[in-house]
N, C-alpha and C. Protein backbone atom coordinates (compact mmCIF):
# COMPACT_ATOMS: atom_id res chain seq x y z
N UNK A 1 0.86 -1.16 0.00
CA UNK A 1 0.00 0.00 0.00
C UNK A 1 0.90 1.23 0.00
N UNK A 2 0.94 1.51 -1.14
CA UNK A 2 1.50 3.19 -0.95
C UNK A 2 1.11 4.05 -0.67
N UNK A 3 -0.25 4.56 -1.07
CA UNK A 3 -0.72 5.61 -0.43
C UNK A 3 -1.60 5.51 0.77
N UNK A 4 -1.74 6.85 1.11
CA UNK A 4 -2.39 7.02 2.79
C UNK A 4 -4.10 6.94 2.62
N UNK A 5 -4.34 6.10 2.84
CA UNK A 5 -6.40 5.55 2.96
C UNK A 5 -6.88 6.12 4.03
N UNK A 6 -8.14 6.81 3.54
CA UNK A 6 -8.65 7.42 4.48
C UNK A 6 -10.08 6.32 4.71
N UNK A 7 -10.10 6.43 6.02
CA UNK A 7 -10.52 5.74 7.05
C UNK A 7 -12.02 6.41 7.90
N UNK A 8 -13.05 5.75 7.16
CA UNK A 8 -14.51 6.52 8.22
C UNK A 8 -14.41 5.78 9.24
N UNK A 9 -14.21 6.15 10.51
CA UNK A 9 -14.53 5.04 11.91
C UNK A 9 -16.00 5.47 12.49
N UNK A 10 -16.87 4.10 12.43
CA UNK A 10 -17.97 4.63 13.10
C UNK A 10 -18.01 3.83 14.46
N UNK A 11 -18.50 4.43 16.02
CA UNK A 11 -18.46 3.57 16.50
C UNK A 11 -19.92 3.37 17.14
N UNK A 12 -20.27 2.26 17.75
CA UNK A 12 -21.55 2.30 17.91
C UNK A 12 -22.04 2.62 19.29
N UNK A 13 -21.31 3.23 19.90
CA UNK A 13 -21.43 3.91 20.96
C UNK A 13 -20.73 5.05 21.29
N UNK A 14 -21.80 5.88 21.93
CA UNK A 14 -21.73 7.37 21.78
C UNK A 14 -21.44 7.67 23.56
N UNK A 15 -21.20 6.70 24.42
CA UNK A 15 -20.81 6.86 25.67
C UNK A 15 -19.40 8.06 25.90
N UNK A 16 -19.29 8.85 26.45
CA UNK A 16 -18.16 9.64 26.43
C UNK A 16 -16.80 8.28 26.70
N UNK A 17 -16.71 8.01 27.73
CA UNK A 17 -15.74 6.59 28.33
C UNK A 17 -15.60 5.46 27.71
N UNK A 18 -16.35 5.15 26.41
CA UNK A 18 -16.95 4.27 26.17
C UNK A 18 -15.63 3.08 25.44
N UNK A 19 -15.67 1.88 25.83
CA UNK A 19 -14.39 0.88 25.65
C UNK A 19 -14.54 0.76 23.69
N UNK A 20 -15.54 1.22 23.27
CA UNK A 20 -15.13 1.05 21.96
C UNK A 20 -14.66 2.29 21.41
N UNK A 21 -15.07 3.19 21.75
CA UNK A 21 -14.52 4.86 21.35
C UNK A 21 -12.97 4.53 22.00
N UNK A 22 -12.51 4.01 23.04
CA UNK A 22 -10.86 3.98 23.35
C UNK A 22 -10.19 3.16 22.02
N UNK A 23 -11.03 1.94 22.22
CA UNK A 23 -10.49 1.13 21.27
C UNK A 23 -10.65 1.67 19.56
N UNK A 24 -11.71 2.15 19.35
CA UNK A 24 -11.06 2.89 17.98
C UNK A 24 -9.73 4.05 17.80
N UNK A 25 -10.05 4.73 18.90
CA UNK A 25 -8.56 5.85 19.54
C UNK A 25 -7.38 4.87 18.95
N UNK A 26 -7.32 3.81 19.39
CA UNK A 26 -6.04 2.75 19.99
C UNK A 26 -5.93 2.64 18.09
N UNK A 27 -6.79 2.13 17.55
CA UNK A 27 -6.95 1.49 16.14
C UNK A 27 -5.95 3.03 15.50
N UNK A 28 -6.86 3.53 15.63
CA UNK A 28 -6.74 4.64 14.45
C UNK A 28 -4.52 4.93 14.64
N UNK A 29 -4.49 5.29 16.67
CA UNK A 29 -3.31 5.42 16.54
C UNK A 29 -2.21 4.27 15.44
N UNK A 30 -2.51 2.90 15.57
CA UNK A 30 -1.46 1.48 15.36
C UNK A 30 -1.93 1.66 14.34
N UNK A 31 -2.59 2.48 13.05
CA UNK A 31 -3.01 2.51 11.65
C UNK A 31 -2.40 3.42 11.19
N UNK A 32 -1.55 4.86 11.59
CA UNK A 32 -1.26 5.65 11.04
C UNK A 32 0.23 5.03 11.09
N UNK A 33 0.79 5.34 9.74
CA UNK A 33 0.58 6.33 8.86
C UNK A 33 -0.14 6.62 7.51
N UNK A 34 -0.33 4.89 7.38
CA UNK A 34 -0.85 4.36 6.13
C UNK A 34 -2.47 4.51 6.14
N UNK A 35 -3.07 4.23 7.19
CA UNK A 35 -4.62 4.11 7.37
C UNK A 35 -4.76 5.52 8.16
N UNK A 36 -5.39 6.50 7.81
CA UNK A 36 -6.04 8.12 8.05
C UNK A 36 -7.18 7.67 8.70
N UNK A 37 -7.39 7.75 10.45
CA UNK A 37 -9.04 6.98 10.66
C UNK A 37 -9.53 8.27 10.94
N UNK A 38 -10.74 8.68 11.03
CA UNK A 38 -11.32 9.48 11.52
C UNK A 38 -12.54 9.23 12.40
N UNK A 39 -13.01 9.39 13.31
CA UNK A 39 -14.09 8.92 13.76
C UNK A 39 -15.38 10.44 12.95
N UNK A 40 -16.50 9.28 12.69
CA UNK A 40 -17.76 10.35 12.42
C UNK A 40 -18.69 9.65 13.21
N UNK A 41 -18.95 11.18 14.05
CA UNK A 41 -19.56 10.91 15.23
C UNK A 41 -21.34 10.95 14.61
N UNK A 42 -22.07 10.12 14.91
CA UNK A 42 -23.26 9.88 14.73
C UNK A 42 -24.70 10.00 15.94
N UNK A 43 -23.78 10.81 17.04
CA UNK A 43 -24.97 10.52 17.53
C UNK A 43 -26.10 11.45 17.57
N UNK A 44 -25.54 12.83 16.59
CA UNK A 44 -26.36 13.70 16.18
C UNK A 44 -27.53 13.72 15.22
N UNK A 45 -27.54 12.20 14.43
CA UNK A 45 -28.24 11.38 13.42
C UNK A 45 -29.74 11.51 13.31
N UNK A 46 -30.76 12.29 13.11
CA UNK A 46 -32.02 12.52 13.71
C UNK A 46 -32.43 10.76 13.22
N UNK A 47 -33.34 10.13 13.47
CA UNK A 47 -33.70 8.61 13.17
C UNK A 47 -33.82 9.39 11.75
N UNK A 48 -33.70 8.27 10.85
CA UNK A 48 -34.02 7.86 9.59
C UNK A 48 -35.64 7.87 9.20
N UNK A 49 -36.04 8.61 8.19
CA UNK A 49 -37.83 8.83 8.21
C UNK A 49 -37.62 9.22 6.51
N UNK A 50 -38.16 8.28 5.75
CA UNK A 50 -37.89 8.79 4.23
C UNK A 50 -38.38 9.93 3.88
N UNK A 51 -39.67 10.72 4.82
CA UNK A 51 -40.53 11.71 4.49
C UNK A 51 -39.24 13.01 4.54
N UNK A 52 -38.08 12.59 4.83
CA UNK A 52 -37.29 14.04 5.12
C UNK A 52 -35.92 13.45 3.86
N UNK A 53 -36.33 12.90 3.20
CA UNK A 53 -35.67 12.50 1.89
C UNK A 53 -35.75 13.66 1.00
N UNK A 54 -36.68 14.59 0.97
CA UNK A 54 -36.70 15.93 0.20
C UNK A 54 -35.87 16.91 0.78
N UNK A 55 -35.39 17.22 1.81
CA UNK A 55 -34.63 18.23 2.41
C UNK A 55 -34.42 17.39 3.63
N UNK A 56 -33.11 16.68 3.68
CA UNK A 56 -32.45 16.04 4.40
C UNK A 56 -31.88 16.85 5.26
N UNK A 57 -31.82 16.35 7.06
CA UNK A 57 -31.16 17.30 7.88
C UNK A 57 -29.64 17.07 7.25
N UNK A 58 -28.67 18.29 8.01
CA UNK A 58 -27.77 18.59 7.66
C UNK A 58 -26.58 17.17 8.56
N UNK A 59 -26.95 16.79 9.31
CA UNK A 59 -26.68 15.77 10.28
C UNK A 59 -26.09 14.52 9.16
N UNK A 60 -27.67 14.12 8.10
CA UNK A 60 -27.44 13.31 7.32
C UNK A 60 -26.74 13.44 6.06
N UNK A 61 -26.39 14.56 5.77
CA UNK A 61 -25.80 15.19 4.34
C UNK A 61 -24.75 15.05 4.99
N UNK A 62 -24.25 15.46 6.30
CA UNK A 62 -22.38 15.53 6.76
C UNK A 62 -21.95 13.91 6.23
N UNK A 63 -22.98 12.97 7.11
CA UNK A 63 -22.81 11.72 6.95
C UNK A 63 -22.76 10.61 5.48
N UNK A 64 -23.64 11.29 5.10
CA UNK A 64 -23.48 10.71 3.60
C UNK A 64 -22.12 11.43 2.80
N UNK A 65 -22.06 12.51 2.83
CA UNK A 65 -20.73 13.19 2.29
C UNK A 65 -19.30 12.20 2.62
N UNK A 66 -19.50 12.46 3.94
CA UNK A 66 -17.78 11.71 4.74
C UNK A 66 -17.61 10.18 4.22
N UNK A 67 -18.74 9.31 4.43
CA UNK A 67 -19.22 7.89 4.07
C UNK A 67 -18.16 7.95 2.29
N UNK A 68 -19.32 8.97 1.44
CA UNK A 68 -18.79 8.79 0.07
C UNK A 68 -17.23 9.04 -0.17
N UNK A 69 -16.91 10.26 0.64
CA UNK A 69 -15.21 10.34 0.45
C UNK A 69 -14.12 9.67 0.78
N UNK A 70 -14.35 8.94 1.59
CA UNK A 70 -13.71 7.94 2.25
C UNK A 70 -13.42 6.64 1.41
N UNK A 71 -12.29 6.04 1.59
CA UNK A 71 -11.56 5.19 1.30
C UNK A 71 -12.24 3.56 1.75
N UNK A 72 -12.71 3.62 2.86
CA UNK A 72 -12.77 2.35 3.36
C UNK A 72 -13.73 2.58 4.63
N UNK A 73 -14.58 1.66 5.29
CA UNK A 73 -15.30 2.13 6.04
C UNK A 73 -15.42 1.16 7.50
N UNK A 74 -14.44 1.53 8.95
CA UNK A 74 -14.50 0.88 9.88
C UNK A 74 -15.63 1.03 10.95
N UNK A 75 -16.09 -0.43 11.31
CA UNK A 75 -17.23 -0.40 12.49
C UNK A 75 -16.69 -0.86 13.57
N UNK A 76 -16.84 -0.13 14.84
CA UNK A 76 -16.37 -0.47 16.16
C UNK A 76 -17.13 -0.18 16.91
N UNK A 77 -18.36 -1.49 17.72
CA UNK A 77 -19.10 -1.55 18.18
C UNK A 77 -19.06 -2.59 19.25
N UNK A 78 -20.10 -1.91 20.28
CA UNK A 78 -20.32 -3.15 21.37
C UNK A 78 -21.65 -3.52 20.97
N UNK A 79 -21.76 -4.73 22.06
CA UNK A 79 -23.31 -5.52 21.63
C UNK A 79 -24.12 -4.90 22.79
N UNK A 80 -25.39 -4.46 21.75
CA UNK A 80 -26.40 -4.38 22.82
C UNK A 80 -27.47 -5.36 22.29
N UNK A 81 -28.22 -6.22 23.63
CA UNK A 81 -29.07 -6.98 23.30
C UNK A 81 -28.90 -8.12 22.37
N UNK A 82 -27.79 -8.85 22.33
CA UNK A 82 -27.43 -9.26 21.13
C UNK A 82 -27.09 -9.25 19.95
N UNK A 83 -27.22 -7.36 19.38
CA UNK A 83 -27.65 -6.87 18.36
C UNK A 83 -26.37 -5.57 18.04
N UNK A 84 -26.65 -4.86 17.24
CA UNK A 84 -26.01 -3.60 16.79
C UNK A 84 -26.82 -2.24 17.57
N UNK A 85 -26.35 -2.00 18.10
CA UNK A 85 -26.63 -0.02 18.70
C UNK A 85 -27.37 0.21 17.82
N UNK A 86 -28.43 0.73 18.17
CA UNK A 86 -29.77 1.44 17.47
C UNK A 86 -28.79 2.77 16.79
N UNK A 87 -28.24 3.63 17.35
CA UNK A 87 -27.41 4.77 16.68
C UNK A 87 -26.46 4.16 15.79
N UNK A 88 -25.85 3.32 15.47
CA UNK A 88 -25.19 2.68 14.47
C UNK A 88 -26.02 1.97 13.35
N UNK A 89 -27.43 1.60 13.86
CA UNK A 89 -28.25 1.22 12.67
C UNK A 89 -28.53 2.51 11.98
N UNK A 90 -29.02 3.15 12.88
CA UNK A 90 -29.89 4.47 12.11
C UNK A 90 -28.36 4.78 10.97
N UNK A 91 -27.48 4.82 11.42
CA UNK A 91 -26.16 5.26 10.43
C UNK A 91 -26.60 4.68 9.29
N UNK A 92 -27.00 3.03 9.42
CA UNK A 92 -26.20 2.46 8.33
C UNK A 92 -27.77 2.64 7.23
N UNK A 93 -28.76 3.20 7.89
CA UNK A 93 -29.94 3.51 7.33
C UNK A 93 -30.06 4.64 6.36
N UNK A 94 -29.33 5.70 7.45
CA UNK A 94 -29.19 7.30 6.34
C UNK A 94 -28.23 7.74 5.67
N UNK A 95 -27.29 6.57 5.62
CA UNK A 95 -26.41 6.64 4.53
C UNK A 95 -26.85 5.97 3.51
N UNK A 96 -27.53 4.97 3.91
CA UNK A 96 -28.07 3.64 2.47
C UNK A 96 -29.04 4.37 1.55
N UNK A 97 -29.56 5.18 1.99
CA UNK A 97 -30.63 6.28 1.49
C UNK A 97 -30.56 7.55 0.86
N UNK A 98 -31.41 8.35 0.18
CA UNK A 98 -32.75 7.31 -0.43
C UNK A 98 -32.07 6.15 -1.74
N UNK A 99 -33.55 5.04 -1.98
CA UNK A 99 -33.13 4.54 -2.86
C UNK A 99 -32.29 4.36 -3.98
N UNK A 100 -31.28 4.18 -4.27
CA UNK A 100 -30.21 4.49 -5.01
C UNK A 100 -29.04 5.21 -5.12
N UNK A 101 -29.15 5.99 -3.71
CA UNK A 101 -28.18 6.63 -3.69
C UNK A 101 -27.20 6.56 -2.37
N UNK A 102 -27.17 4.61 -2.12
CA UNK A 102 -26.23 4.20 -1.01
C UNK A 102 -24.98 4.83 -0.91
N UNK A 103 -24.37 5.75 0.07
CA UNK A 103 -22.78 6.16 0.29
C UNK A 103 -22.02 4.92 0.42
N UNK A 104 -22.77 3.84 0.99
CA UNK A 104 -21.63 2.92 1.40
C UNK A 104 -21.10 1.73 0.03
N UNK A 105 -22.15 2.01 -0.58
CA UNK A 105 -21.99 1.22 -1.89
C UNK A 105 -20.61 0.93 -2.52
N UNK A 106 -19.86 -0.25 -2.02
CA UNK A 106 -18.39 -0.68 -2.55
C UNK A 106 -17.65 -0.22 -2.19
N UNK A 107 -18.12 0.17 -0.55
CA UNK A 107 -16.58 0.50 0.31
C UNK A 107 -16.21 -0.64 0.83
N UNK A 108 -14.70 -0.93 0.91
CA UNK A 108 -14.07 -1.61 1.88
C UNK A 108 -14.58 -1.65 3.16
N UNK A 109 -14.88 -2.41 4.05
CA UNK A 109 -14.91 -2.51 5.67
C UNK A 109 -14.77 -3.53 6.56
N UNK A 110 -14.39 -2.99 7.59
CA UNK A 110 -14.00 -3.86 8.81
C UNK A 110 -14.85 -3.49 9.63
N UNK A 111 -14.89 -4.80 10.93
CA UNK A 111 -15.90 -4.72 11.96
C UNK A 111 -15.09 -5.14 12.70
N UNK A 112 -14.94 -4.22 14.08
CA UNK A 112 -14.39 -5.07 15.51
C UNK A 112 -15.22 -5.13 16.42
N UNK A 113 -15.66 -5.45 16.96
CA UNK A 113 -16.54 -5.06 18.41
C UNK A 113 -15.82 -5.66 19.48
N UNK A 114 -16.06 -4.96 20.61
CA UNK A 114 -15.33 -5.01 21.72
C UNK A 114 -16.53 -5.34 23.10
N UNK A 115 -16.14 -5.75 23.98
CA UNK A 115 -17.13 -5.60 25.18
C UNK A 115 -16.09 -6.19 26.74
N UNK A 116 -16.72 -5.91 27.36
CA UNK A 116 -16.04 -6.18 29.41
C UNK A 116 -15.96 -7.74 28.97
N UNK A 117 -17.37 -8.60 28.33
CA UNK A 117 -17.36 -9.80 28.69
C UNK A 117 -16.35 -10.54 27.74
N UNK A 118 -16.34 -12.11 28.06
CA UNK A 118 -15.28 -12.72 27.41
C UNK A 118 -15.98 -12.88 25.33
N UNK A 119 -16.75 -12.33 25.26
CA UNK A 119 -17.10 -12.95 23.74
C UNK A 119 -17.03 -11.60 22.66
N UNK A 120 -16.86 -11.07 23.36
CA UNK A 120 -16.46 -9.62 22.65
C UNK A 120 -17.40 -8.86 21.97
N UNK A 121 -18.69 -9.16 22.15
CA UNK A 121 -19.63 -8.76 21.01
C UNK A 121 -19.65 -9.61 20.00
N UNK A 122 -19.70 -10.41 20.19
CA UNK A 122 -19.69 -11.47 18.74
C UNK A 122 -20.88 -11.54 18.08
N UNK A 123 -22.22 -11.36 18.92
CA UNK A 123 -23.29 -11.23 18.08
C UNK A 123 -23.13 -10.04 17.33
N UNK A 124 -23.27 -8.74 17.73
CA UNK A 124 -22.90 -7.77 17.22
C UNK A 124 -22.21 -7.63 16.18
N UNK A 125 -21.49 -8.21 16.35
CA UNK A 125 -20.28 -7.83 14.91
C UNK A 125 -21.16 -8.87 13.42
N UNK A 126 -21.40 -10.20 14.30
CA UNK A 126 -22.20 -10.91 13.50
C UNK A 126 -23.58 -10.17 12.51
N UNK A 127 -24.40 -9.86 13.67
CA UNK A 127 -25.46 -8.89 12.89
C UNK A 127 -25.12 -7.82 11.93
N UNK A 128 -24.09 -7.20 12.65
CA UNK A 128 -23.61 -6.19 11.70
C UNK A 128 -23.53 -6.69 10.07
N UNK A 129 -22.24 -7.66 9.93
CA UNK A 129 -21.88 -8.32 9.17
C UNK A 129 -23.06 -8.27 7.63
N UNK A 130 -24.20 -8.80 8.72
CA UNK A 130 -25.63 -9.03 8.00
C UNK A 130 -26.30 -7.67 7.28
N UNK A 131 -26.33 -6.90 7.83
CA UNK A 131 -27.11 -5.63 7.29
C UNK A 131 -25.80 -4.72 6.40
N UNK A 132 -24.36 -5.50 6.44
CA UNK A 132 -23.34 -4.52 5.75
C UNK A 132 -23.73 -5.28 4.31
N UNK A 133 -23.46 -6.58 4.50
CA UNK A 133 -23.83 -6.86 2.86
C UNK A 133 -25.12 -7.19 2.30
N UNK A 134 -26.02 -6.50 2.56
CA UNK A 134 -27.25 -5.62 2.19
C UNK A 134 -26.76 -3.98 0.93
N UNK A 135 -26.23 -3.64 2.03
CA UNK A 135 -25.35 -2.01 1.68
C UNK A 135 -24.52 -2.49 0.89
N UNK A 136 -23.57 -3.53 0.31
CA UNK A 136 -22.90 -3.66 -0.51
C UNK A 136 -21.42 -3.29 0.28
N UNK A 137 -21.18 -3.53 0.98
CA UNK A 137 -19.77 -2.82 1.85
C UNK A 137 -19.19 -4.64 1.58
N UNK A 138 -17.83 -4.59 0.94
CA UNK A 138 -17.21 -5.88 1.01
C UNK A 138 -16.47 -6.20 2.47
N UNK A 139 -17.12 -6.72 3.30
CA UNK A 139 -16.46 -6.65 4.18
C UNK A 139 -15.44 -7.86 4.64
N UNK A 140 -14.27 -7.60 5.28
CA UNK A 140 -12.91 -8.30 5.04
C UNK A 140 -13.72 -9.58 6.40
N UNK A 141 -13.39 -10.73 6.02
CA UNK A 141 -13.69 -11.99 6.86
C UNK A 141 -12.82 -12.34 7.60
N UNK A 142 -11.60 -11.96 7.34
CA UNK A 142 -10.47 -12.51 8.28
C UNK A 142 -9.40 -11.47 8.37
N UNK A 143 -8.86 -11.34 9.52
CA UNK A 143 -8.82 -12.05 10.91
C UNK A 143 -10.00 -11.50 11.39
N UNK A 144 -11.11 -12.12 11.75
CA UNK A 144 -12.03 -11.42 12.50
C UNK A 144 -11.63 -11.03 14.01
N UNK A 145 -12.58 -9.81 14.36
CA UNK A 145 -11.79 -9.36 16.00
C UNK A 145 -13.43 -9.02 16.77
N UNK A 146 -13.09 -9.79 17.39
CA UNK A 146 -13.97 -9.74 18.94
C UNK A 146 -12.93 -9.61 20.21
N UNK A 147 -13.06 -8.15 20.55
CA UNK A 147 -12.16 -7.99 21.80
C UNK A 147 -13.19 -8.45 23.21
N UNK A 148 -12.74 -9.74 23.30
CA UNK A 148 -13.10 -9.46 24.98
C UNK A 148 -12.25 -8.92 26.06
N UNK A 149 -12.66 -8.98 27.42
CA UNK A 149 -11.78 -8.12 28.36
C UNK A 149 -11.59 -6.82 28.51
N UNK A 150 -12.27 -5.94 27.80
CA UNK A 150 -12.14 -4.98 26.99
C UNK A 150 -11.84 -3.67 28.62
N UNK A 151 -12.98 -3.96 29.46
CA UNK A 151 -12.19 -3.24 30.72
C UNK A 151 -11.26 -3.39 30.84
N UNK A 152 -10.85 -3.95 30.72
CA UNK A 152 -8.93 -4.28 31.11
C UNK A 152 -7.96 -4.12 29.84
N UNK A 153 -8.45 -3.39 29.04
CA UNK A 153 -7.40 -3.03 28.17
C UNK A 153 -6.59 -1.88 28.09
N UNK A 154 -7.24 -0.45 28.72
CA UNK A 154 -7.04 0.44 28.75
C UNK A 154 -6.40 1.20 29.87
N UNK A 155 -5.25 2.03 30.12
CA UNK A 155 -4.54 2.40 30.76
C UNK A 155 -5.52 4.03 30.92
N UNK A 156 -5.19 4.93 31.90
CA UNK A 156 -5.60 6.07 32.42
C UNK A 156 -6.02 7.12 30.99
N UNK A 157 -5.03 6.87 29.99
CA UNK A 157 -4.75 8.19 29.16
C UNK A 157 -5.38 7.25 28.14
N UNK A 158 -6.06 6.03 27.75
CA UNK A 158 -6.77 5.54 27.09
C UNK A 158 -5.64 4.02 25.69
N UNK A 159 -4.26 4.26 26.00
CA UNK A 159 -3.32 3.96 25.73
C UNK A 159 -3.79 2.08 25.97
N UNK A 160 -3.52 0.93 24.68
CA UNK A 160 -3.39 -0.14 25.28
C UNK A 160 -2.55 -0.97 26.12
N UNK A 161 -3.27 -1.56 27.34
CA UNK A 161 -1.95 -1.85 28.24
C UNK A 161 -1.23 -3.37 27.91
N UNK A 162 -1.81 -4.24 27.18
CA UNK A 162 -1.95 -5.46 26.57
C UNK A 162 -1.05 -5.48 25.62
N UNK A 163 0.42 -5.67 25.40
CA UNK A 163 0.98 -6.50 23.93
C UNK A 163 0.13 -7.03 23.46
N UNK A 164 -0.31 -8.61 23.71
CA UNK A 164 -1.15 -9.20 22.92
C UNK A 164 -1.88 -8.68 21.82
N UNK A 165 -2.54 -7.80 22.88
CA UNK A 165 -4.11 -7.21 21.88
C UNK A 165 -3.40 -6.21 20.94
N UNK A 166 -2.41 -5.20 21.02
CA UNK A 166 -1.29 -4.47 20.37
C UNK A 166 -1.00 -5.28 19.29
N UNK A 167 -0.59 -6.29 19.48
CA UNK A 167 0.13 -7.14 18.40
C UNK A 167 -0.91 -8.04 17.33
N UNK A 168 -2.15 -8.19 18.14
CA UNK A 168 -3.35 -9.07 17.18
C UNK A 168 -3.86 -7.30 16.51
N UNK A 169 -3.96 -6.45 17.15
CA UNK A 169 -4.61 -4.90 16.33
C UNK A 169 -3.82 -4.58 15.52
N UNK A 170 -2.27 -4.19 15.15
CA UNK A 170 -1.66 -4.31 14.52
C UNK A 170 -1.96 -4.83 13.45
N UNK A 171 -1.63 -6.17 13.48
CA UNK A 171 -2.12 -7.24 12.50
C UNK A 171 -3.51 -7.26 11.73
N UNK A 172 -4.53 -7.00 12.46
CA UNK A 172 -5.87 -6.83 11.93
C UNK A 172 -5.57 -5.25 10.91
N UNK A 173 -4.93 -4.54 11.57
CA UNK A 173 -5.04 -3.40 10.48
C UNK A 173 -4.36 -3.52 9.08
N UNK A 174 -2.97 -4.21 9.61
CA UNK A 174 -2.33 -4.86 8.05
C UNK A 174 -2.84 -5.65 7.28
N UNK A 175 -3.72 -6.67 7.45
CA UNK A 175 -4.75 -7.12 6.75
C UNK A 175 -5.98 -6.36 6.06
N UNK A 176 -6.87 -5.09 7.08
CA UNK A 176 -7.45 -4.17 6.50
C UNK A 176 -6.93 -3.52 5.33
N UNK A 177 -5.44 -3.32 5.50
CA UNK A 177 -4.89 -2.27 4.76
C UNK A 177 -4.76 -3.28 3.20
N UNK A 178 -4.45 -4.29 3.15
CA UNK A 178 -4.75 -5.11 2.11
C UNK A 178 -6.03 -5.26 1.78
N UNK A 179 -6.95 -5.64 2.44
CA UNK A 179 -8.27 -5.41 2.02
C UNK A 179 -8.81 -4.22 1.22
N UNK A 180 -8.33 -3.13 2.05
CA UNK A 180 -8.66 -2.18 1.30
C UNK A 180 -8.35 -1.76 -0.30
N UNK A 181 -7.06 -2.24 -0.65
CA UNK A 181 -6.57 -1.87 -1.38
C UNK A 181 -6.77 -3.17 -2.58
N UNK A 182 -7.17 -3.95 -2.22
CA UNK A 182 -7.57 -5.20 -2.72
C UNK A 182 -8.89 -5.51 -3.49
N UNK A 183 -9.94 -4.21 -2.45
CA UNK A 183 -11.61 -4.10 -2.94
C UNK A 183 -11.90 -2.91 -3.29
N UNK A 184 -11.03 -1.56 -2.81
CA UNK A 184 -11.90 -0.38 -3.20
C UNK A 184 -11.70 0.34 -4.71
N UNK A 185 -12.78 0.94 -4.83
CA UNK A 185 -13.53 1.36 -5.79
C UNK A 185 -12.65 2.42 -6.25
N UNK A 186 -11.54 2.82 -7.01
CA UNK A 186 -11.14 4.11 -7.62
C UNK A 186 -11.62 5.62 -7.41
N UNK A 187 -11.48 6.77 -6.77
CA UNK A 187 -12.23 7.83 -7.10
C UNK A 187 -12.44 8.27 -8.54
């Protein structure tokens, strides 16, 4: 990969503290210089309602804009309920929209989800998985990452305290970074 890929990070929680907002922090740092992440924060997202498909809030135009410019498109989510964050669906709703005019359409993406317990969100990432290739997002199958332990990863200043997980994140991004460059779409 020669050049520098820019990187949408969405995460599916909008908690200020929240172990997946650290853990994208952590990502984005062990990705630069090659992977540009940015987080786009979504929790300003009004729900998804097609009746505002004629004059879309400005919330959803930021989001569809960033989605389309972007290189590749990362999800970093915990599980709620077994499922994907209602604010990370509504994302993947008002970008897919309206009919025909999906942002996410043939982006590259990755999914990590993270959680305290030992399974990491595995449904989550699973479901996700499901409603991404709907949207057409090729998303990379391997190495898949379910962080469990996820309280215990993080040091005061949000820094990972874990080699391990350092050395498997690492790795997951060098694989992204092939992915990416492997599936995305030319500007």
């Amino acid at each position: 990969m020669s050049e520098v890929r820019e990187v949408a990070v969405l995460v599916g929680s909008l908690r200020k503290e929240s172990l997946n907002r650290k853990l994208a922090g952590a990502l984005a740092r062990l990705g630069a210089p090659k992977l540009t992440m940015k987080i786009v924060e979504i929790g300003d997202l009004p729900l998804y309602n097609q009746d505002l498909d004629t004059s879309p809030p400005a919330p959803w135009t930021r989001l569809r804009e960033t989605v389309r410019a972007a290189d590749a498109v990362l999800f970093v989510t915990p599980e709620y309920n077994r499922s994907v964050p209602g604010v990370l669906k509504n994302a993947l709703d008002v970008a897919s929209r309206p009919y025909g005019h999906n942002a996410w359409n043939g982006k590259p993406g990755a999914v990590v989800s993270a959680s305290p317990g030992a399974m990491g969100a595995f449904g989550a990432n699973h479901h996700l998985r499901q409603s991404l290739v709907f949207v057409n997002v090729p998303v990379m199958a391997q190495p898949e990452a379910y962080v469990g332990g996820a309280g215990e990863l993080f040091d005061e200043s949000g820094a990972l305290k874990k080699e391990t997980t350092r050395e498997f994140l690492i790795a997951f991004l060098a694989a992204f970074g092939a992915w990416i460059e492997s599936n995305r779409t030319p500007k």
